[in-house]
N, C-alpha and C. Protein backbone atom coordinates (compact mmCIF):
# COMPACT_ATOMS: atom_id res chain seq x y z
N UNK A 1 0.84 -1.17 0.00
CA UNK A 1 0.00 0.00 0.00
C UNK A 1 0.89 1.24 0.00
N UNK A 2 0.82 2.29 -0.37
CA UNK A 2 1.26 3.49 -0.86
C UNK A 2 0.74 4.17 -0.61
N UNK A 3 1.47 4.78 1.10
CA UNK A 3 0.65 5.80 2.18
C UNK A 3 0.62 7.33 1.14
N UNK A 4 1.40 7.78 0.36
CA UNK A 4 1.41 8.79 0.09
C UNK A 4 0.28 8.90 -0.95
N UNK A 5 -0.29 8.15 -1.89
CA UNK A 5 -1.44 7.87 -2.51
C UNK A 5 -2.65 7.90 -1.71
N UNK A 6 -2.55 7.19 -0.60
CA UNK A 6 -3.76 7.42 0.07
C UNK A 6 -3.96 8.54 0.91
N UNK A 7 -2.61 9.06 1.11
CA UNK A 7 -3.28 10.40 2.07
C UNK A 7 -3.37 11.26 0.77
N UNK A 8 -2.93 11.57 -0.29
CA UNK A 8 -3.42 12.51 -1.13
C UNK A 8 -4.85 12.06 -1.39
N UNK A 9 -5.24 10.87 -1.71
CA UNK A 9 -6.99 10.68 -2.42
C UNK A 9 -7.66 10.63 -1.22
N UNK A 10 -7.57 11.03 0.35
CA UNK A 10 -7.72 11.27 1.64
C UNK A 10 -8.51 12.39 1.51
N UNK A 11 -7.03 13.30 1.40
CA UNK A 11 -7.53 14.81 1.58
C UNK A 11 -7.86 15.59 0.38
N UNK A 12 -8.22 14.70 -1.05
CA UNK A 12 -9.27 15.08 -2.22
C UNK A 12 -10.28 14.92 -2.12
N UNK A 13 -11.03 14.33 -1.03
CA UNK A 13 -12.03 13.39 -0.89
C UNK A 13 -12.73 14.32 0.00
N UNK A 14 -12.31 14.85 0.52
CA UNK A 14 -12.41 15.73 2.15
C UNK A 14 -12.50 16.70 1.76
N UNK A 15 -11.98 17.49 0.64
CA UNK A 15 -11.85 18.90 0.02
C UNK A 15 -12.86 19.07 -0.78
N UNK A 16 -13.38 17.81 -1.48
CA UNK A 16 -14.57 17.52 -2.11
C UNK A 16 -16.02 17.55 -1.58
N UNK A 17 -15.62 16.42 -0.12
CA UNK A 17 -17.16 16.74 0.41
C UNK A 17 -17.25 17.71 1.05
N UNK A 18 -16.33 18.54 1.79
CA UNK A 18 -16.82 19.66 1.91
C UNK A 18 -17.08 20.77 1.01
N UNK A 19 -16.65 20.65 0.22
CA UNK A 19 -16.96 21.93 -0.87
C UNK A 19 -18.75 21.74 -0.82
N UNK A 20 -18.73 19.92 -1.41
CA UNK A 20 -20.44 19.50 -1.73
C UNK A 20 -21.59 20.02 0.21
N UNK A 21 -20.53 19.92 0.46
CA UNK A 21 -21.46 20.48 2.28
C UNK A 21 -21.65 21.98 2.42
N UNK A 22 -20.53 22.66 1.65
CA UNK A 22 -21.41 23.77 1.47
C UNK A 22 -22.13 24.26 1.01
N UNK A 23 -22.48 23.79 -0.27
CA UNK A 23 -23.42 24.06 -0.95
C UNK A 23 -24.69 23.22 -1.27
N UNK A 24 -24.77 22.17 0.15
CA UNK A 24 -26.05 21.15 0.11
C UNK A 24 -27.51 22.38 0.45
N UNK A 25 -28.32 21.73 -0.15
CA UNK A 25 -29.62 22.55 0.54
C UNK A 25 -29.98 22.07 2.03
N UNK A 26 -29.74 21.38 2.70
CA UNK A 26 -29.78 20.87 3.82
C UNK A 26 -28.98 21.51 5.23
N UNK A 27 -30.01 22.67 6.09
CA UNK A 27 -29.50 23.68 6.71
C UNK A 27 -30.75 24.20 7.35
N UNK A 28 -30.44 25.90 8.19
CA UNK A 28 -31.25 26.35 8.76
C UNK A 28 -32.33 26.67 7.90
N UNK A 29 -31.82 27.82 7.08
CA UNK A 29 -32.83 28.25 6.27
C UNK A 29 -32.84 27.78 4.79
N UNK A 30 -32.12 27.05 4.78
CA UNK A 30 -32.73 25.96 3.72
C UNK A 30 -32.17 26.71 2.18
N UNK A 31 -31.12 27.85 2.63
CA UNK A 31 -30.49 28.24 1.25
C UNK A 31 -29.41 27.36 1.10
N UNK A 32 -28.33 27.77 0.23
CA UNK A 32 -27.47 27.03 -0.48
C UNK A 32 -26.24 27.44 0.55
N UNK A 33 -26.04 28.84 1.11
CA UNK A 33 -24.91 28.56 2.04
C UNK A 33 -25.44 29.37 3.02
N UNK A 34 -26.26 28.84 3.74
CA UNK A 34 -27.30 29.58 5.17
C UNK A 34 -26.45 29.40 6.38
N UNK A 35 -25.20 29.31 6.43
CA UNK A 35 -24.50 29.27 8.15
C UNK A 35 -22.49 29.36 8.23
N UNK A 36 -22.08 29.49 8.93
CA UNK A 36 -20.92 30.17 9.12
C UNK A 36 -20.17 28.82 8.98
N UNK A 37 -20.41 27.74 9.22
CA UNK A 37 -20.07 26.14 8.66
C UNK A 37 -19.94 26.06 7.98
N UNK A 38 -21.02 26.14 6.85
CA UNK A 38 -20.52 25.96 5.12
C UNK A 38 -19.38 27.13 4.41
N UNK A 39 -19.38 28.01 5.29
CA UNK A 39 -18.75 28.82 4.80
C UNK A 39 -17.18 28.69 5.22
N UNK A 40 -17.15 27.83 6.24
CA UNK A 40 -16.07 27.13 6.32
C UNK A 40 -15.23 26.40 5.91
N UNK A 41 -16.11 25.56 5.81
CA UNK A 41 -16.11 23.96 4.85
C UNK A 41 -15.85 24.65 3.38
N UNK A 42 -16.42 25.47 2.93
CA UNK A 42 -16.06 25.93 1.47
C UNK A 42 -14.51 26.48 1.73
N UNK A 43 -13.87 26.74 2.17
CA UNK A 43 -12.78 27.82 2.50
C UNK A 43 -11.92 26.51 2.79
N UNK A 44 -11.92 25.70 3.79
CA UNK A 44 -10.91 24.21 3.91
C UNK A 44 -11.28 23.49 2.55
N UNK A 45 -11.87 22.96 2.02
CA UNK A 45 -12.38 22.59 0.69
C UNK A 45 -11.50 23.04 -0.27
N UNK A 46 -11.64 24.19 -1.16
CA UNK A 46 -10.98 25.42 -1.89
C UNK A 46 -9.40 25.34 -1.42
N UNK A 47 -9.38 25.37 -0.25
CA UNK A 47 -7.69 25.60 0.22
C UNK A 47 -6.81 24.20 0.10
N UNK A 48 -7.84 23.25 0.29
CA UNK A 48 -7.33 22.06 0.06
C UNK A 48 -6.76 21.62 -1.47
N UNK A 49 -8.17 22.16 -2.39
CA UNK A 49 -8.02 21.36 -3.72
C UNK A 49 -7.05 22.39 -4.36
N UNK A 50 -6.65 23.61 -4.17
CA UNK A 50 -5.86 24.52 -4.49
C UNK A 50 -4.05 23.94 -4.23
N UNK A 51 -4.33 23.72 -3.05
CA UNK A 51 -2.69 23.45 -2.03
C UNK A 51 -2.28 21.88 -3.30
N UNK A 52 -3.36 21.57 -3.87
CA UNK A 52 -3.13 20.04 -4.42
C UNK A 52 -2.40 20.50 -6.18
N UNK A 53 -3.27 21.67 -6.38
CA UNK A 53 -3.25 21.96 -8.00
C UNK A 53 -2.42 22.77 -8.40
N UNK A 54 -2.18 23.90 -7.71
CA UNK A 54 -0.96 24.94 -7.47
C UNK A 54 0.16 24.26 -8.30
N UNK A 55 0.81 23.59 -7.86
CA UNK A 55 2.31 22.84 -8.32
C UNK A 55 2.00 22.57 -9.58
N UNK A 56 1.03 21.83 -10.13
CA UNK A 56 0.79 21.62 -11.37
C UNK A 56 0.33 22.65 -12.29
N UNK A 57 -0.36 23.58 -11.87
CA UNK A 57 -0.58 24.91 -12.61
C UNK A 57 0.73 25.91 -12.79
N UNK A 58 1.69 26.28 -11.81
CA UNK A 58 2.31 26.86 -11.81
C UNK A 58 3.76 25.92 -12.82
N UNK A 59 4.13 24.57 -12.27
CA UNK A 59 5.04 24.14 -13.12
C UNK A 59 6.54 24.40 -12.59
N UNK A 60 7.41 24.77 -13.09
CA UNK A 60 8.80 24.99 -12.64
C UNK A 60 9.17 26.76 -13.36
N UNK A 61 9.78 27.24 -12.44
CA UNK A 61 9.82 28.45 -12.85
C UNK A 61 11.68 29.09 -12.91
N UNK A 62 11.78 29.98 -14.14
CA UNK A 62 12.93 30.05 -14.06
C UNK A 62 13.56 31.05 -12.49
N UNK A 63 14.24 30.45 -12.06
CA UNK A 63 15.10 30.96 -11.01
C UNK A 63 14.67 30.08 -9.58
N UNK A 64 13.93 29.31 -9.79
CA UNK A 64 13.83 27.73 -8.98
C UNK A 64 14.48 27.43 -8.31
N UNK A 65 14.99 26.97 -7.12
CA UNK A 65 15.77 26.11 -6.44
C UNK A 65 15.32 24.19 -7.19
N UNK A 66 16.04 23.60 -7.35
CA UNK A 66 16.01 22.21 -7.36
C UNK A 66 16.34 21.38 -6.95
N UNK A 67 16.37 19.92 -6.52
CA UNK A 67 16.81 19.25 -5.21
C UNK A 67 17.21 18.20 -7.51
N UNK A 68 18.41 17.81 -7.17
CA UNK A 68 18.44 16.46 -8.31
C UNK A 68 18.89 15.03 -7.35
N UNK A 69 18.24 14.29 -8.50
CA UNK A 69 18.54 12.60 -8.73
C UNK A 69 19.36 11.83 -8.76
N UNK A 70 20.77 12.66 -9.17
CA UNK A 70 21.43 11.84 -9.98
C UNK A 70 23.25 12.07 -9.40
N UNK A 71 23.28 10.97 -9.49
CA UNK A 71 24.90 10.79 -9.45
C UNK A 71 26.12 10.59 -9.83
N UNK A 72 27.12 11.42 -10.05
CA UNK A 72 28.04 11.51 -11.33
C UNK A 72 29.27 11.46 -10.21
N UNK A 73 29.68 10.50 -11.51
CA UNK A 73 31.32 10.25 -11.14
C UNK A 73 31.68 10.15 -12.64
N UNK A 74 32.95 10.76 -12.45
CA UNK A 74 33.79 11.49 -13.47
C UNK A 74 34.92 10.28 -13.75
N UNK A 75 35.24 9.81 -15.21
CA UNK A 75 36.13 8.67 -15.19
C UNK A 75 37.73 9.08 -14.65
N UNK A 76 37.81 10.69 -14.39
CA UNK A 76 39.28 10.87 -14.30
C UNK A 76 39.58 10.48 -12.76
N UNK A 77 40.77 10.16 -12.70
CA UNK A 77 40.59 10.36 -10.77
C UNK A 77 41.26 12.05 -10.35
N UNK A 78 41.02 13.01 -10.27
CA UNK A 78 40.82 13.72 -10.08
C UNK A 78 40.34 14.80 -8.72
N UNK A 79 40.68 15.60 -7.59
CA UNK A 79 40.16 15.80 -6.60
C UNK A 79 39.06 16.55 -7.30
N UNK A 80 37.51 16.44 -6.48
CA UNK A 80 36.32 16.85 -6.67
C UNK A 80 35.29 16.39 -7.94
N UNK A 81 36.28 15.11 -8.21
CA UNK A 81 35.29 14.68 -9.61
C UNK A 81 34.09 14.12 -9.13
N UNK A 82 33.82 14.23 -8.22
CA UNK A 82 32.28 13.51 -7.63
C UNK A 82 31.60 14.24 -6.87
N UNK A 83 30.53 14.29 -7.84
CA UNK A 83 29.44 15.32 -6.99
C UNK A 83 27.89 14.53 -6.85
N UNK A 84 28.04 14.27 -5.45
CA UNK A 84 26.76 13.53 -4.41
C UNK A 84 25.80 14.66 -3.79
N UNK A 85 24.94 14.25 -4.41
CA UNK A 85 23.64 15.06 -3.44
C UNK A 85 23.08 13.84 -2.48
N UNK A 86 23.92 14.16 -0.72
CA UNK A 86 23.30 13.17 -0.26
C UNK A 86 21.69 13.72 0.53
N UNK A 87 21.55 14.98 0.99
CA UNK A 87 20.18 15.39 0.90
C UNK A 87 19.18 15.60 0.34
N UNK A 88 19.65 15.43 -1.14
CA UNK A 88 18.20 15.67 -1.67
C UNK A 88 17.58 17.27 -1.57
N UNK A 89 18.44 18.12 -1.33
CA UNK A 89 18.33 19.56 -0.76
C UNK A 89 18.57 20.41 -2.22
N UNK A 90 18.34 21.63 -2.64
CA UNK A 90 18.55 22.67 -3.53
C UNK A 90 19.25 22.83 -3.64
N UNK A 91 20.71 21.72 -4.89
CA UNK A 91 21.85 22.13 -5.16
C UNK A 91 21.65 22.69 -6.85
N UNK A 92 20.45 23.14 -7.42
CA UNK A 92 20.26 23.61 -8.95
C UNK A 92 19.30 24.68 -8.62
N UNK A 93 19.96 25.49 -9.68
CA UNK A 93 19.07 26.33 -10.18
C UNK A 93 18.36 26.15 -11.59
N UNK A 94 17.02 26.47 -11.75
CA UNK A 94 16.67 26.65 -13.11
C UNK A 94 17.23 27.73 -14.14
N UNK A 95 17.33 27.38 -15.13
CA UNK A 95 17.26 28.36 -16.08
C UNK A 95 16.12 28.56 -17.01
N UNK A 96 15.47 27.71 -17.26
CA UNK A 96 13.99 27.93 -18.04
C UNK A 96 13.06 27.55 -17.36
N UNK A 97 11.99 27.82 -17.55
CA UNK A 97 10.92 27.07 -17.49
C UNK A 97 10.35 25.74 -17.71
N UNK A 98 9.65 24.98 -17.52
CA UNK A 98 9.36 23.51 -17.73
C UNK A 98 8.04 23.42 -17.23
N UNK A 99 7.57 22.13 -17.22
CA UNK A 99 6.98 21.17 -17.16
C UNK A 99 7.46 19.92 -16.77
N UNK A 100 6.43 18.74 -16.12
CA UNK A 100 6.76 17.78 -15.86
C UNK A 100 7.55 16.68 -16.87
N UNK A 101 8.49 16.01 -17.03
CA UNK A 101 8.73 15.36 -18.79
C UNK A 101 9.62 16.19 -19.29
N UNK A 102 9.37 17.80 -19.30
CA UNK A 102 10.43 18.69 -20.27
C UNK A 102 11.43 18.81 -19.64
N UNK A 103 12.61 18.71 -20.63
CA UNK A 103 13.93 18.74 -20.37
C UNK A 103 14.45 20.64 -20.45
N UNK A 104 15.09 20.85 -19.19
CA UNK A 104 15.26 22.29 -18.98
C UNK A 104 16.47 22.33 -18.71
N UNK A 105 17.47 23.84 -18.63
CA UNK A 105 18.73 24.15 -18.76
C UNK A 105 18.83 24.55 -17.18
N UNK A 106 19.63 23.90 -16.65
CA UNK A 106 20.01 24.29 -15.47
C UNK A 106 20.94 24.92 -14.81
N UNK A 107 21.71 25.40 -13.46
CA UNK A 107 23.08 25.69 -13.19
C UNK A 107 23.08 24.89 -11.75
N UNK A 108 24.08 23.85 -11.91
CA UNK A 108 24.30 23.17 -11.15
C UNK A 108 25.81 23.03 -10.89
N UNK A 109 26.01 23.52 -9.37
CA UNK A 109 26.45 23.81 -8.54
C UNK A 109 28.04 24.71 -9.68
N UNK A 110 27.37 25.44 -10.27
CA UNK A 110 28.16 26.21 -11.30
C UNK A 110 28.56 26.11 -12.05
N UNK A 111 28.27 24.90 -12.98
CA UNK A 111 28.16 24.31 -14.41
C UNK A 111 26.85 24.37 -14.81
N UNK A 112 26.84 23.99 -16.10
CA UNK A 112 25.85 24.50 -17.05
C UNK A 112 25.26 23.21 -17.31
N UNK A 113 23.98 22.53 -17.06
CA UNK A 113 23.42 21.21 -17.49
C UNK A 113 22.44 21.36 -17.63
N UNK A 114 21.83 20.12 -18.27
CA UNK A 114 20.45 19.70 -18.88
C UNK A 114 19.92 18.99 -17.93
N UNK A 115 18.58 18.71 -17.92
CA UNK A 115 17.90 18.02 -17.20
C UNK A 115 16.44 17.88 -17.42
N UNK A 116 15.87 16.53 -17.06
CA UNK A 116 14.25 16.22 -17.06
C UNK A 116 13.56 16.10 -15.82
N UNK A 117 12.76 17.53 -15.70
CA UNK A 117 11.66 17.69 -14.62
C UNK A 117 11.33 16.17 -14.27
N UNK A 118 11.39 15.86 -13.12
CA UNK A 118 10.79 14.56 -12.25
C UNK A 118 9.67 14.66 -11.46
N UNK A 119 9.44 15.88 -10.68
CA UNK A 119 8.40 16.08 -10.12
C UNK A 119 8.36 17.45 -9.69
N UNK A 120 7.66 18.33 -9.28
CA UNK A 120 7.50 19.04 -8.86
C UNK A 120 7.59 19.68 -7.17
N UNK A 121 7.60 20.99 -6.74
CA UNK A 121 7.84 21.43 -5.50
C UNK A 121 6.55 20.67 -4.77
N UNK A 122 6.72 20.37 -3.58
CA UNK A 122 5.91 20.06 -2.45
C UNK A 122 5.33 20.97 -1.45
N UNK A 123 5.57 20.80 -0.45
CA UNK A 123 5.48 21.67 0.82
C UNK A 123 6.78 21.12 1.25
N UNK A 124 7.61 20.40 1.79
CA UNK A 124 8.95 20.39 2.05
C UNK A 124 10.00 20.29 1.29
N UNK A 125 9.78 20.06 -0.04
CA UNK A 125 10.85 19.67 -1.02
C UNK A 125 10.73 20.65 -1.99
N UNK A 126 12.02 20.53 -2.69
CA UNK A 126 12.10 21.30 -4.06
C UNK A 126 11.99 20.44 -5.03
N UNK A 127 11.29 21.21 -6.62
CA UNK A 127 11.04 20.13 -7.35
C UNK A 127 12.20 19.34 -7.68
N UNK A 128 12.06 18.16 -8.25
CA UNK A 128 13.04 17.26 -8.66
C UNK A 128 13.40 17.45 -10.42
N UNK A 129 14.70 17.29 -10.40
CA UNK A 129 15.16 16.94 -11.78
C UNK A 129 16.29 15.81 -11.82
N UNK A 130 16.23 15.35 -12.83
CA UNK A 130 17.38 14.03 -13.61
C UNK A 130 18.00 14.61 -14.10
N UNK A 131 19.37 14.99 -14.05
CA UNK A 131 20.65 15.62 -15.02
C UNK A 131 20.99 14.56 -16.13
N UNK A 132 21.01 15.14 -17.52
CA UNK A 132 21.27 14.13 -18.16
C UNK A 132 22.41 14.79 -19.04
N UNK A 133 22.74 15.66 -18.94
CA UNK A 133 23.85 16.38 -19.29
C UNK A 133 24.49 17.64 -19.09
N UNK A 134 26.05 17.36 -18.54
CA UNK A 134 26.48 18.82 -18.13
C UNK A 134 28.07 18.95 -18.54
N UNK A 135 28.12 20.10 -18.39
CA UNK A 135 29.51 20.82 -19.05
C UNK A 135 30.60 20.08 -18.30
N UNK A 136 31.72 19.55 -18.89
CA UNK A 136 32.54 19.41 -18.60
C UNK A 136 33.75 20.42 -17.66
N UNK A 137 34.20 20.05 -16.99
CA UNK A 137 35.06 20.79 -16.33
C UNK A 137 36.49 20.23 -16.18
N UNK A 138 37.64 21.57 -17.08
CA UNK A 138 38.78 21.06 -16.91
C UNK A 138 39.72 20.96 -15.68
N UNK A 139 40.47 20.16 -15.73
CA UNK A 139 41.11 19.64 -14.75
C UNK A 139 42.35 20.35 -14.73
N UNK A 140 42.79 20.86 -15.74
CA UNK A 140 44.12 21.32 -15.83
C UNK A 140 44.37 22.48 -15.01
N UNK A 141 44.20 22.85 -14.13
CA UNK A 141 43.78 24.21 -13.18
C UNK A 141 44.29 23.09 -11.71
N UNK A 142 43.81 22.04 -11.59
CA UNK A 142 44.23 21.08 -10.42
C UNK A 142 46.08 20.76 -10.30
N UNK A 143 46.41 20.12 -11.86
CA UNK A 143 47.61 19.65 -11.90
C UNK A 143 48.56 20.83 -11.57
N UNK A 144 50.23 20.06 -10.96
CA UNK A 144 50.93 20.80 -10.57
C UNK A 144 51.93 20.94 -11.43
């Protein structure tokens, strides 16, 4: 089972019937939003299905923080040829815009790379991307 599936179709479900509770005819005076409840319930409802759609309406925006996927090791042996994201934390910036699927230009950790949107921002996370290509960096600046 796949807690994160079920608490999202949880609290769609909940954002739903209350929206439908505020606007039931079933109340004091028998209008469509006759009490300070429905007017509630519409407002948690709305804030809910919003907090859900937001990320997908909005998309990835240029100047983004990004948390990436991916792990590169460099065939040279080299000091600093390996760059680990072991948090999962905002080591990219965007440079374009995207979508989920679209491949966007990034700056990661001060090189210039490509990458495919994986998912989007959360409430604790930054969206995700897959690096699938980035600038090389010479080495000859290391040797003595």
């Amino acid at each position: 089972m796949n807690f994160k599936i079920s608490l999202v179709s949880f609290l769609l479900l909940v954002s739903f019937s209350l929206i439908a509770f505020a606007f039931s005819l079933i109340g004091v005076a028998g209008s469509v939003i006759d009490s300070i409840w429905k007017v509630v319930a519409l407002c948690l409802g709305l804030s809910l299905l919003v907090g859900f759609a937001y990320p997908h309406i909005r998309g990835v925006k240029r100047g983004d923080f990004l948390a990436t996927n991916t792990v590169f090791h460099d065939n040279h042996n080299h000091p600093g040829a390996t760059v680990i994201n072991l948090l999962g934390g905002p080591t990219a910036v965007a440079m374009q815009s995207g979508r989920v699927g679209s491949r966007i230009k990034i700056n990661f950790q001060g090189r210039q790379a490509e990458g495919i949107i994986v998912s989007y921002a959360s409430t604790f996370s930054a969206a995700v991307v897959k690096i699938t290509e980035m600038e090389q960096v010479s080495f000859n600046s290391f040797k003595s």
